[in-house]
N, C-alpha and C. Protein backbone atom coordinates (compact mmCIF):
# COMPACT_ATOMS: atom_id res chain seq x y z
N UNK A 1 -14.90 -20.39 26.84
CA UNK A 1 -14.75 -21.57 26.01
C UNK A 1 -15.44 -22.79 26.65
N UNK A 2 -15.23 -23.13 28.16
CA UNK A 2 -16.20 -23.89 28.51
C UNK A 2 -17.32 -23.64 28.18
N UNK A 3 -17.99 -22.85 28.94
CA UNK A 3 -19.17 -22.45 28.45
C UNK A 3 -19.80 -22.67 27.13
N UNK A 4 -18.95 -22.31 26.20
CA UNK A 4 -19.35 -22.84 24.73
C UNK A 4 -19.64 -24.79 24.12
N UNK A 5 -18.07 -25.58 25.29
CA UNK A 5 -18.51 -26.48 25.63
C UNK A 5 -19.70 -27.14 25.76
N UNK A 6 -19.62 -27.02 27.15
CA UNK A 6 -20.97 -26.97 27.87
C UNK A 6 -22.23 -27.06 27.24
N UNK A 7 -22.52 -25.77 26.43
CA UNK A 7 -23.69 -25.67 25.74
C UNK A 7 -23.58 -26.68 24.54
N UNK A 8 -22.59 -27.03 24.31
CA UNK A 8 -22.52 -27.90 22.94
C UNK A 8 -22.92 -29.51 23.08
N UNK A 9 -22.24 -29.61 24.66
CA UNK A 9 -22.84 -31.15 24.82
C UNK A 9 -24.29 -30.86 25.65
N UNK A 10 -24.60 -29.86 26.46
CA UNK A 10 -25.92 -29.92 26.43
C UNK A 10 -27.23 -30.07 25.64
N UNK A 11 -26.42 -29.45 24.18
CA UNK A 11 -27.58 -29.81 22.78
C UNK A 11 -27.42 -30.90 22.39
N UNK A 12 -25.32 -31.34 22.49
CA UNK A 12 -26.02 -33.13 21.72
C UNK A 12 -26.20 -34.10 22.41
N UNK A 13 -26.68 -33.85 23.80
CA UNK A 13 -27.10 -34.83 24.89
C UNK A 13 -28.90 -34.91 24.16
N UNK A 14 -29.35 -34.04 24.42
CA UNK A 14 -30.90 -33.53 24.17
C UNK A 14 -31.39 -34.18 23.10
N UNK A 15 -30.43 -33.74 21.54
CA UNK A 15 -30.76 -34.30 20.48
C UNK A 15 -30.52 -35.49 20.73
N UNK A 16 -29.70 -36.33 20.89
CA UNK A 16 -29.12 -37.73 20.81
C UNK A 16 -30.35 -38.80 22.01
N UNK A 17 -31.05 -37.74 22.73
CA UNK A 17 -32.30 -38.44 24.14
C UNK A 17 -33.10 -38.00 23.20
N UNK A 18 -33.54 -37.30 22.66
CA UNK A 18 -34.63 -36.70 21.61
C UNK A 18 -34.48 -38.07 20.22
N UNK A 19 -33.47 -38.18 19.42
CA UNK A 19 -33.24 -38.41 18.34
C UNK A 19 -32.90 -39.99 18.38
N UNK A 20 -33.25 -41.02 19.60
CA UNK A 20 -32.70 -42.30 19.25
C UNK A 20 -33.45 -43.07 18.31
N UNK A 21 -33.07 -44.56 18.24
CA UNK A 21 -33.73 -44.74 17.20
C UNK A 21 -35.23 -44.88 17.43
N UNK A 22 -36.32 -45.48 16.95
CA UNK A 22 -37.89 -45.19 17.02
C UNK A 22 -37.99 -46.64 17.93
N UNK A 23 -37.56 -47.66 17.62
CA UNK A 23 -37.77 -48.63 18.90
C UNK A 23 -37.32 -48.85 20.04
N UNK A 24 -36.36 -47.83 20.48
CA UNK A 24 -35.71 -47.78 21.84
C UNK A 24 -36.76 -47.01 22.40
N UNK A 25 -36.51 -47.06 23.46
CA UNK A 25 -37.42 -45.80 24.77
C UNK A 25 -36.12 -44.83 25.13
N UNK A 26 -36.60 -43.74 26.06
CA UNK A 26 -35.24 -42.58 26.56
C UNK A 26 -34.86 -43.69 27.82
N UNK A 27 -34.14 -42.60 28.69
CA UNK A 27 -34.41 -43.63 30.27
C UNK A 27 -35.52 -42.59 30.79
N UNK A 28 -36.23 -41.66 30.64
CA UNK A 28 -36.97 -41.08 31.12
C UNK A 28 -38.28 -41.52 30.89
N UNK A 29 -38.57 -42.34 29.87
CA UNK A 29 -39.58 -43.33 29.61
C UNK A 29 -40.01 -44.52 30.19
N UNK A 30 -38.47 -44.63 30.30
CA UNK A 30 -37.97 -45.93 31.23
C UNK A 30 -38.90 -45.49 32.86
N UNK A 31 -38.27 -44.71 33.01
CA UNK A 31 -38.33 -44.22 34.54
C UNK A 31 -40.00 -44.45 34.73
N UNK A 32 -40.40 -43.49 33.83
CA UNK A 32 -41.96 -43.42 33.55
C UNK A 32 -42.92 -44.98 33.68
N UNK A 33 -42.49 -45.33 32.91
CA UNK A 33 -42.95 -47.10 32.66
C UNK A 33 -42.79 -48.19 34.00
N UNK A 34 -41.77 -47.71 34.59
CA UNK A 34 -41.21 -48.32 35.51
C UNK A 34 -42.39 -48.30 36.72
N UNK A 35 -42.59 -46.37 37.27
CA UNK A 35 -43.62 -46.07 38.12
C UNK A 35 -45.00 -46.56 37.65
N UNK A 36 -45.30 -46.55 36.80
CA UNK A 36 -46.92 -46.70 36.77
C UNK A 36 -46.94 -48.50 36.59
N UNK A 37 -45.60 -49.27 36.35
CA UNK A 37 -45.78 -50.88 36.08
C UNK A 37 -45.95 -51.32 37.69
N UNK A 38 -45.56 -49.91 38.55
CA UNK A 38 -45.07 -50.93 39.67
C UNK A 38 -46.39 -51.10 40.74
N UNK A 39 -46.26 -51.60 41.54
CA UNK A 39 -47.77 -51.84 42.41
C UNK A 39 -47.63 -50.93 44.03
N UNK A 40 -48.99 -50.55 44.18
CA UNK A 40 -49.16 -49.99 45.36
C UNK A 40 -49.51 -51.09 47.20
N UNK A 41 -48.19 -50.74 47.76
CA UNK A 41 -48.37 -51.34 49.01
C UNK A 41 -48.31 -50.37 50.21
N UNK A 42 -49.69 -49.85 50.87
CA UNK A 42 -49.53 -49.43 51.89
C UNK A 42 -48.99 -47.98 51.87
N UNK A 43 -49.59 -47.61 50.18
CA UNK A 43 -49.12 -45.91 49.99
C UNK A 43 -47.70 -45.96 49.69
N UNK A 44 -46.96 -47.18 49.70
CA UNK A 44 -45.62 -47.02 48.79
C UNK A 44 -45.56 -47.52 47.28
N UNK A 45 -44.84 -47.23 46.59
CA UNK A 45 -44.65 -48.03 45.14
C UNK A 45 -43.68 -49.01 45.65
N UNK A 46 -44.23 -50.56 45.04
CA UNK A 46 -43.20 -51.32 45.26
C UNK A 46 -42.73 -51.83 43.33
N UNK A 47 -41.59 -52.13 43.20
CA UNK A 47 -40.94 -51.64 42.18
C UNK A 47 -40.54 -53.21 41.87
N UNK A 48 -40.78 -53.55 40.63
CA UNK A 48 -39.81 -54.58 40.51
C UNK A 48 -38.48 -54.69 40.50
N UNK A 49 -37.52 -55.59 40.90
CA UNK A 49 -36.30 -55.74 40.62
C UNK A 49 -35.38 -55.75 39.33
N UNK A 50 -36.01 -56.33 38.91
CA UNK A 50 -35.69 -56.65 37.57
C UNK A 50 -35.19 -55.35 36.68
N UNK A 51 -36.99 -54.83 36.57
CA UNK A 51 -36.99 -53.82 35.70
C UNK A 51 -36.33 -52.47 36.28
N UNK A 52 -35.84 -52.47 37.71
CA UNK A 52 -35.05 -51.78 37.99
C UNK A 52 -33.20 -52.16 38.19
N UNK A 53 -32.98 -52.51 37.79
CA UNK A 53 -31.92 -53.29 37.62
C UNK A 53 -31.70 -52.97 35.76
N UNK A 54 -32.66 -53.28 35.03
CA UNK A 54 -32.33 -53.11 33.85
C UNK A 54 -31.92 -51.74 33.71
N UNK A 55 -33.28 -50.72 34.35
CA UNK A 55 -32.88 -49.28 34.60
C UNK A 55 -31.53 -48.86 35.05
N UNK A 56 -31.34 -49.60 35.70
CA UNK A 56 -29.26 -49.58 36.39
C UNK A 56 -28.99 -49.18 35.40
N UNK A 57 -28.72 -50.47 34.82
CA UNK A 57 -27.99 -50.95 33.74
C UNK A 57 -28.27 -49.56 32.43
N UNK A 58 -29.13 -49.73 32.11
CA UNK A 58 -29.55 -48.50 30.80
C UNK A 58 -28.82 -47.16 31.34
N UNK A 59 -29.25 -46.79 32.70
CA UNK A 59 -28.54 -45.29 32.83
C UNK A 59 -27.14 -45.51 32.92
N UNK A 60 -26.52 -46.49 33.09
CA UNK A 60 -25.04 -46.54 33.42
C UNK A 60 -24.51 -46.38 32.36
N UNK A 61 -24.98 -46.94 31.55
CA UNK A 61 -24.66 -47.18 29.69
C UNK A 61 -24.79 -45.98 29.45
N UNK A 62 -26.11 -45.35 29.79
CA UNK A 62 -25.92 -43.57 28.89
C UNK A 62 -25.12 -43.17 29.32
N UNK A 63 -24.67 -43.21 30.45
CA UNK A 63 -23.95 -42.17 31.54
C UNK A 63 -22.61 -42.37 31.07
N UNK A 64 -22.11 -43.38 30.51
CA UNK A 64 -20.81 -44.07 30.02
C UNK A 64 -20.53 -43.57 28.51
N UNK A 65 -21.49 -43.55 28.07
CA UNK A 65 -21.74 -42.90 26.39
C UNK A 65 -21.57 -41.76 26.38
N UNK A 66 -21.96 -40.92 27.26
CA UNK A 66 -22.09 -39.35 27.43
C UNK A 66 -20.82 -39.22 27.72
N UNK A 67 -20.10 -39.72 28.73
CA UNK A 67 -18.40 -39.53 29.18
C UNK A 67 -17.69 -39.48 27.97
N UNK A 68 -17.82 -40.62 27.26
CA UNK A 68 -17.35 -40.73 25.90
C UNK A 68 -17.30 -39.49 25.27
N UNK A 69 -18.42 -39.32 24.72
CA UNK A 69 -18.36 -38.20 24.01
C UNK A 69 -18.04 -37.23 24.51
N UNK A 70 -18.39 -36.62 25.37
CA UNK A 70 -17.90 -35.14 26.62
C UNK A 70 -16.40 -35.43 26.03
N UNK A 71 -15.62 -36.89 26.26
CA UNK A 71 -14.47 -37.11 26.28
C UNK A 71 -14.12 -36.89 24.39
N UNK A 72 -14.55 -37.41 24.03
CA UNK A 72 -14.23 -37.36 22.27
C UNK A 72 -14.12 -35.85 22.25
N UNK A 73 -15.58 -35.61 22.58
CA UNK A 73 -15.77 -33.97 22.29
C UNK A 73 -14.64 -32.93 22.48
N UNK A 74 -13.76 -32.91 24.25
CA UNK A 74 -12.88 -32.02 24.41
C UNK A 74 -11.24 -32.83 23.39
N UNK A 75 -11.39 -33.66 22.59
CA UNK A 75 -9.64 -34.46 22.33
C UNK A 75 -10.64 -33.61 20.88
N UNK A 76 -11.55 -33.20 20.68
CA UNK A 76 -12.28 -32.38 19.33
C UNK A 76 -12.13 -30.92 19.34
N UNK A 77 -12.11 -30.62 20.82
CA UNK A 77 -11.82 -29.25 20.74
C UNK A 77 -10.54 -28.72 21.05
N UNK A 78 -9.90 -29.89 21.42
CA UNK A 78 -8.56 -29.32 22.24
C UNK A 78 -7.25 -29.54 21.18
N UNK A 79 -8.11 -30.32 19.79
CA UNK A 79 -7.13 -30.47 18.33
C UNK A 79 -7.89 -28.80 17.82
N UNK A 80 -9.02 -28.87 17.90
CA UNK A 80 -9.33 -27.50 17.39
C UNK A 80 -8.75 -26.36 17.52
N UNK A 81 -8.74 -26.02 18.82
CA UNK A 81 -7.16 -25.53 19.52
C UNK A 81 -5.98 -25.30 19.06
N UNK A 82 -5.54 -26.33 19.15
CA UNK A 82 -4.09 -26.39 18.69
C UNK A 82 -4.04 -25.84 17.36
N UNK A 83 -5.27 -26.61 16.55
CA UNK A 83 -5.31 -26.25 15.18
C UNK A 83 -5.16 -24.46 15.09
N UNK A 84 -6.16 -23.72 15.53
CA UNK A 84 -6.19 -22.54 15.59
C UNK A 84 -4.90 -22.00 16.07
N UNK A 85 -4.20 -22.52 16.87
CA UNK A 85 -3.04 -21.34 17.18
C UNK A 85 -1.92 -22.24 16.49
N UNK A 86 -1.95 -23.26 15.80
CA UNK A 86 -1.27 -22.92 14.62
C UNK A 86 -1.09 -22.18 13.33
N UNK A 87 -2.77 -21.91 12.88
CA UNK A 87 -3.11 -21.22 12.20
C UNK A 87 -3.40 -19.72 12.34
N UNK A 88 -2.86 -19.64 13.94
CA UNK A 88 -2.34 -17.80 14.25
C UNK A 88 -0.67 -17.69 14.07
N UNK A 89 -0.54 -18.45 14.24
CA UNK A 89 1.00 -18.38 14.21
C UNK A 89 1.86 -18.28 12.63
N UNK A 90 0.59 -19.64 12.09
CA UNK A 90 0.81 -19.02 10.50
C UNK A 90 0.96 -18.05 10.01
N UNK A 91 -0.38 -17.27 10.57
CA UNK A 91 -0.69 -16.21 10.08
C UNK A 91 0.03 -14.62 10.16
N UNK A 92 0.29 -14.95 11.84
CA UNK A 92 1.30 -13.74 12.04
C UNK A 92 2.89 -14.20 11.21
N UNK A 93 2.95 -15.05 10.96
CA UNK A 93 4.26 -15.34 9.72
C UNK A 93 3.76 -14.44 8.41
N UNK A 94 2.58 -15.00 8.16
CA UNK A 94 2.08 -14.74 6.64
C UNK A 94 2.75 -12.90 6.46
N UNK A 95 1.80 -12.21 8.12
CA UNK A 95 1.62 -11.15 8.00
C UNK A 95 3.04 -10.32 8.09
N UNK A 96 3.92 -10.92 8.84
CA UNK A 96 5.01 -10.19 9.03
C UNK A 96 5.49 -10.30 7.89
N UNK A 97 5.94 -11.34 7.11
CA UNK A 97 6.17 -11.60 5.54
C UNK A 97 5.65 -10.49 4.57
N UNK A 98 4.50 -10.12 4.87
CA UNK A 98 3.59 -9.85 3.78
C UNK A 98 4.19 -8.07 4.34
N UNK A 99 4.40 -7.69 5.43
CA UNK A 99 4.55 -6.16 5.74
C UNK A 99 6.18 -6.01 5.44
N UNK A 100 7.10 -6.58 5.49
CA UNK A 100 8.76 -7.17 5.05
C UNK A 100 8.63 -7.03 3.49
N UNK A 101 7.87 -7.66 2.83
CA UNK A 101 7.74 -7.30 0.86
C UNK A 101 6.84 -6.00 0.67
N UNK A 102 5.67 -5.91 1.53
CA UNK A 102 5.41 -4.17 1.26
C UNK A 102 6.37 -3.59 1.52
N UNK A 103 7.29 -3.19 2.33
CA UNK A 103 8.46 -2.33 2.79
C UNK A 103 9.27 -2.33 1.51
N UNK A 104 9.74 -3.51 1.44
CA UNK A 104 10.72 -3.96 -0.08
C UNK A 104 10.46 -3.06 -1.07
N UNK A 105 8.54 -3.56 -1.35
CA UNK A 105 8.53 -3.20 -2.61
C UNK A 105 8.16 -1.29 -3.01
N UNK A 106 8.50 -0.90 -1.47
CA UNK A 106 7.82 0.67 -1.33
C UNK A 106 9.44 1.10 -1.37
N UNK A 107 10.64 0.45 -1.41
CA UNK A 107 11.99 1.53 -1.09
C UNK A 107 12.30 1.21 -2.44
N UNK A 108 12.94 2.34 -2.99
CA UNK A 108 14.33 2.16 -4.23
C UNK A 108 15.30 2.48 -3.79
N UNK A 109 16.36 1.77 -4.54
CA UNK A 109 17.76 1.93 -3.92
C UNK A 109 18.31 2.71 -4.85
N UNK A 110 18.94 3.87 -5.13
CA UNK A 110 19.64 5.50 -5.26
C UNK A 110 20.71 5.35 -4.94
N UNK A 111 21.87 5.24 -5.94
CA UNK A 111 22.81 5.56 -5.35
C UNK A 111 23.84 4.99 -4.45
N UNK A 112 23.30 3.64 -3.88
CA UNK A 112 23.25 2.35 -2.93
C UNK A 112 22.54 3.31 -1.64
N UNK A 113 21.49 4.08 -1.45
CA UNK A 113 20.73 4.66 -0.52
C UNK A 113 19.38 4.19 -0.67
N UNK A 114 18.79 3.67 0.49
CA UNK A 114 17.70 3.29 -0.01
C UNK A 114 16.72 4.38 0.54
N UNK A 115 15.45 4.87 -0.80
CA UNK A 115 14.60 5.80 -0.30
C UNK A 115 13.23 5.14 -0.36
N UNK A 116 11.84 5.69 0.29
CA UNK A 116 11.08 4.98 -0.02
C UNK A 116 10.34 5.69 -1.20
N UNK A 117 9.42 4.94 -1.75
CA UNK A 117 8.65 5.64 -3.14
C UNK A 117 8.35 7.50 -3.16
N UNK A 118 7.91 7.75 -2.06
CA UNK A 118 7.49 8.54 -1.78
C UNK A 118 8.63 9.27 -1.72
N UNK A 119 9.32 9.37 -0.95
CA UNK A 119 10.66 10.59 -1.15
C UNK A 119 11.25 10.23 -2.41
N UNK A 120 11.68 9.15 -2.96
CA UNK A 120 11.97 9.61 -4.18
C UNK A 120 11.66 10.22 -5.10
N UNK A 121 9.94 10.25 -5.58
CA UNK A 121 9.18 10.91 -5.75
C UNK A 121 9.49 12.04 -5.79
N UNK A 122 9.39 12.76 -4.51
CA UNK A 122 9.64 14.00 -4.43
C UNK A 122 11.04 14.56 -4.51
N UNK A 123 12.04 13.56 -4.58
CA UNK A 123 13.59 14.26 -5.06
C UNK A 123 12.89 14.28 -6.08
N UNK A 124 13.14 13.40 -7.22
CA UNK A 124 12.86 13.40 -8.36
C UNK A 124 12.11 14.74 -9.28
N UNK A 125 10.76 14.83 -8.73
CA UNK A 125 9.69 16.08 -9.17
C UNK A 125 10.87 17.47 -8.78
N UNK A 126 11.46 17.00 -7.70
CA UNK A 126 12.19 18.78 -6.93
C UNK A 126 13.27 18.85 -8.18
N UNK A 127 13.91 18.00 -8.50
CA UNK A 127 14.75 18.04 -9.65
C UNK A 127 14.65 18.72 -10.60
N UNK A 128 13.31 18.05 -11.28
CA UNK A 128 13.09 18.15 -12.52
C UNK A 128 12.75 19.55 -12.52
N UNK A 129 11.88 20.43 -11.50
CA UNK A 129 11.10 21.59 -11.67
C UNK A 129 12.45 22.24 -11.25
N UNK A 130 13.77 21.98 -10.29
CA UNK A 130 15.21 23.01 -10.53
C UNK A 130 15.60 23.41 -11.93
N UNK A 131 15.46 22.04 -12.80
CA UNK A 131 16.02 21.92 -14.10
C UNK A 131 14.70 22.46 -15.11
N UNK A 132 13.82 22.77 -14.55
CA UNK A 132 12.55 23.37 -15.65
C UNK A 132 12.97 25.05 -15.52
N UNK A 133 12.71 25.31 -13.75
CA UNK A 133 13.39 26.60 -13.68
C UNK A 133 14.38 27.27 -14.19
N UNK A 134 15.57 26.25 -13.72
CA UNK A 134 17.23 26.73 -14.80
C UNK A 134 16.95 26.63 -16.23
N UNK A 135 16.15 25.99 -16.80
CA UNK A 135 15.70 26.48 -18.45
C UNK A 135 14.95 27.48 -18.61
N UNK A 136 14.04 27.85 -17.86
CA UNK A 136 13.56 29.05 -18.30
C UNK A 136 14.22 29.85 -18.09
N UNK A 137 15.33 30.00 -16.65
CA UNK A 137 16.06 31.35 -16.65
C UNK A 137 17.14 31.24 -17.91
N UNK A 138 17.82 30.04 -18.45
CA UNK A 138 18.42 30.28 -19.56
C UNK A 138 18.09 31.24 -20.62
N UNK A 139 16.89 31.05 -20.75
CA UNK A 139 15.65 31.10 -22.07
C UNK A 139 15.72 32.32 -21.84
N UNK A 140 15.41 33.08 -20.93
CA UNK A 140 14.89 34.52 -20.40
C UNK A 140 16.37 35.19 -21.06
N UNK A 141 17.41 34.83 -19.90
CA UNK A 141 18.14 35.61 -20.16
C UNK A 141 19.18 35.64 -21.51
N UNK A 142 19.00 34.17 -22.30
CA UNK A 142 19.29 34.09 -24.01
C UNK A 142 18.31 35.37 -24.59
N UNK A 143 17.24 35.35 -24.28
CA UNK A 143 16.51 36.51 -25.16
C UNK A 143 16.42 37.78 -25.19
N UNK A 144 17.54 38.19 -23.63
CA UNK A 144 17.68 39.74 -23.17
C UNK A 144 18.90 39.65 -24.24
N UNK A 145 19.54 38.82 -24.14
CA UNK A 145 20.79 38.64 -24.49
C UNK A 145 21.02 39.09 -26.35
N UNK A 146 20.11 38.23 -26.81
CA UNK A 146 19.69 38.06 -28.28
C UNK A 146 18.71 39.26 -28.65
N UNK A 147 17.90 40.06 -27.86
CA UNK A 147 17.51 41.36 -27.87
C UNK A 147 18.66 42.56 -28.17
N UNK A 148 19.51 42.26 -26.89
CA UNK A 148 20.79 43.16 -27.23
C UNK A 148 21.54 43.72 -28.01
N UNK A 149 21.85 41.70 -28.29
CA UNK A 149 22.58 41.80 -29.33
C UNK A 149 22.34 42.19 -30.98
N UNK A 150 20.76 42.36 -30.64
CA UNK A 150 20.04 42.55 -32.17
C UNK A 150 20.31 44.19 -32.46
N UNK A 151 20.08 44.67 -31.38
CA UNK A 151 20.26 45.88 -31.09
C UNK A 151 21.69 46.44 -31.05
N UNK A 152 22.74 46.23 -30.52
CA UNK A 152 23.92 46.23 -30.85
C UNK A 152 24.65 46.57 -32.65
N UNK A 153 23.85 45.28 -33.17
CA UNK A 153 23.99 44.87 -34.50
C UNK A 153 23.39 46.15 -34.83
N UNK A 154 22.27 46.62 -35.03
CA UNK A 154 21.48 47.55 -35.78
C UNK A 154 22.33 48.66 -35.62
N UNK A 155 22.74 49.19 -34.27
CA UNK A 155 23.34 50.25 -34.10
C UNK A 155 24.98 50.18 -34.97
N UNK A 156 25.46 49.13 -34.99
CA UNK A 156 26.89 48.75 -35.52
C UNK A 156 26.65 49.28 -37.15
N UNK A 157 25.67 48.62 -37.79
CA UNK A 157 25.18 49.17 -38.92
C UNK A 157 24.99 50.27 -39.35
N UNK A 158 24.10 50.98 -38.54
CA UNK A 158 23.76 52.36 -38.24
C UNK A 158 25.37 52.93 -38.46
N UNK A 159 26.63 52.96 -37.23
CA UNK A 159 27.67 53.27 -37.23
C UNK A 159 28.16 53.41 -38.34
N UNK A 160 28.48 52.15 -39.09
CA UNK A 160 29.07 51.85 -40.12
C UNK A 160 28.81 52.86 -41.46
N UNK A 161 27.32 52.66 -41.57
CA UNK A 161 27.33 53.45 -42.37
C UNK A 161 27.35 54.95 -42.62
N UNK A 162 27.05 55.73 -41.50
CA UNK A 162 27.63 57.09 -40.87
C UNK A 162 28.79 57.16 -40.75
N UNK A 163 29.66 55.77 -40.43
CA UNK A 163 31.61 56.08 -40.95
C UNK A 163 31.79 55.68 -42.46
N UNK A 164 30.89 54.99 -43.01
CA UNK A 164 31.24 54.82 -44.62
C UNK A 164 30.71 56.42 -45.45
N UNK A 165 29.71 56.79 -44.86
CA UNK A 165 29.48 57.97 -45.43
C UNK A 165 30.52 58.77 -45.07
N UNK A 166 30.98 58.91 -43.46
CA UNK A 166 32.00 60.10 -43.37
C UNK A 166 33.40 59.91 -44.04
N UNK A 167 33.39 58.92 -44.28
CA UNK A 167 34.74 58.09 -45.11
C UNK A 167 34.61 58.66 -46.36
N UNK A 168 33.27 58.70 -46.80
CA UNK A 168 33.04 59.04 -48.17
C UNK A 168 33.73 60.74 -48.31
N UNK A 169 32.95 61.45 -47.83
CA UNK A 169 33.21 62.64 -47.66
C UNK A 169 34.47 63.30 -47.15
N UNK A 170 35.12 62.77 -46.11
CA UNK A 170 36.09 62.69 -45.94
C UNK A 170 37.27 62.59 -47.32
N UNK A 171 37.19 61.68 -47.50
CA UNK A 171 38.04 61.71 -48.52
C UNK A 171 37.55 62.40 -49.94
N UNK A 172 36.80 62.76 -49.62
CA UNK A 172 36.15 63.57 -51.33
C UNK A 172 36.66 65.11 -50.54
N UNK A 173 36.77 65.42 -49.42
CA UNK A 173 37.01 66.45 -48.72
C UNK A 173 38.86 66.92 -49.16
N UNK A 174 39.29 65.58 -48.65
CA UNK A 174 40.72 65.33 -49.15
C UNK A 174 41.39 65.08 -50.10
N UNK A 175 40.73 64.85 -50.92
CA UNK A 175 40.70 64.80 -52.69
C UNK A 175 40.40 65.77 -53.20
N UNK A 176 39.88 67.04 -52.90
CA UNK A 176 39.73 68.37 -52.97
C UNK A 176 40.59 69.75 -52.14
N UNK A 177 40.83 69.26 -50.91
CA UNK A 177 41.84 70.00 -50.74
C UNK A 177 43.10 69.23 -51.02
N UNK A 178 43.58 68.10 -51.65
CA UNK A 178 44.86 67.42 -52.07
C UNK A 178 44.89 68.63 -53.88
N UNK A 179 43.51 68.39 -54.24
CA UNK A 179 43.68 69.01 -55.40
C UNK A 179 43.87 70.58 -55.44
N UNK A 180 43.24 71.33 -54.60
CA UNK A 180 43.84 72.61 -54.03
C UNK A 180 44.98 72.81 -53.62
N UNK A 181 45.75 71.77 -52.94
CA UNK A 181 46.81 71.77 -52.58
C UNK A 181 48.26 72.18 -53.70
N UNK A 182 47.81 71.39 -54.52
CA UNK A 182 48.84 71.28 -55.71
C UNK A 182 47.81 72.00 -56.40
N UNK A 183 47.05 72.45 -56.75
CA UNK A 183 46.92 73.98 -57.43
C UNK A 183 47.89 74.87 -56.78
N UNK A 184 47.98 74.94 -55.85
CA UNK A 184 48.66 76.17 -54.96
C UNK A 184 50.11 75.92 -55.60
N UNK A 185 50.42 74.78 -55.56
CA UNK A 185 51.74 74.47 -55.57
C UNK A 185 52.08 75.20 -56.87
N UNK A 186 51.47 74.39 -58.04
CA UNK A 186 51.70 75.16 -59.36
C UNK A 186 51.73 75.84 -59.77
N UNK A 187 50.56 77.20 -58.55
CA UNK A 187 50.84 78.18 -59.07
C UNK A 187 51.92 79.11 -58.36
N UNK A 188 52.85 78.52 -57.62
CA UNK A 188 53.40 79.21 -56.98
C UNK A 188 55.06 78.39 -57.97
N UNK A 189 54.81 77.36 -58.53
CA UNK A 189 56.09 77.15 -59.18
C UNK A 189 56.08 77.43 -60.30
N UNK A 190 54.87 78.16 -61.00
CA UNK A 190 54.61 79.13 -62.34
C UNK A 190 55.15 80.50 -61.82
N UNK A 191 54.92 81.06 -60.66
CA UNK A 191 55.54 82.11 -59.77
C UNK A 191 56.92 82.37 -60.03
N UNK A 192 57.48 81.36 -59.29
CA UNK A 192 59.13 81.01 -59.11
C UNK A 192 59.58 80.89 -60.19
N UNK A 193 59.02 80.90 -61.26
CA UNK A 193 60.00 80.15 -62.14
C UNK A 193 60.12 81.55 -63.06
């Protein structure tokens, strides 16, 4: 993060020595102007006072401007800061919130049991296919049943009418020997008499 600093006031130092206005000089101009104004004594530069003195003055001022800002800059990054880990802190709210109503909205409550979508789901489907199964075995075994009984019936019929016929005969059997019977009789009380 320094580092990022760092590089940040190193560019708006540059731009801001790059970018003043068009009638100022840098101080590096300064500096410049200064050496070639000044005069040669004896293989030294002798320098005016003045214009070095103003030079004081000018670098002290940048040097004071730059603090500033360095200084603005970190009360810029150090709200930035704060800003950001408020806005993590938000966020891990948002998120815990937000995984607390997914949970919510993934359980149903059964019964006062709470299941989540998914197993209910699958009670539910296991249910329905017990209760699809137990209908078809109904079904199956209604139709062995209703087979049977069709069959039953036919044969009862069948019965019936093999005892209505033997009924028939039967008694046409007995209505013939009843009538033999009392032939006999009569002629045996035409006999007797």
């Amino acid at each position: 993060m320094k580092n990022i600093l760092f590089t940040f006031l190193f560019l708006f130092t540059a731009a801001t020595t790059v970018a003043q206005n068009p009638g100022e000089t840098t101080i590096a101009e300064k500096f410049q102007e200064l050496i070639t104004s000044s005069n040669n004594f004896k293989g030294y530069k002798v320098v005016d006072t003045d214009q070095l003195m103003t030079l004081q003055e000018l670098t002290s001022n940048r040097i004071a401007e730059l603090k500033e800002e360095i200084a603005s800059s970190k009360e810029a990054f150090n709200a930035q800061e704060g800003k950001i880990s408020d806005l993590q802190a938000e966020l891990d709210n948002l998120t815990e919130q937000l995984s607390t109503v997914t949970a919510q909205k993934d359980e149903i409550s059964v019964l006062g049991m709470s299941l989540s979508k998914a197993s209910y789901n699958t009670a539910m489907w296991s249910l329905v296919g017990i209760l699809v199964l137990a209908l078809a075995l109904f079904v199956v075994r209604y139709k062995k049943s209703h087979i049977h009984t069709a069959e039953a019936r036919k044969n009862l019929a069948e019965l019936e009418k093999e005892f209505d016929a033997y009924r028939v005969k039967a008694l046409e059997k007995e209505q013939r020997l009843g009538r033999l019977l009392q032939d006999e009789k009569n002629k045996q009380l035409k006999v007797a008499k």
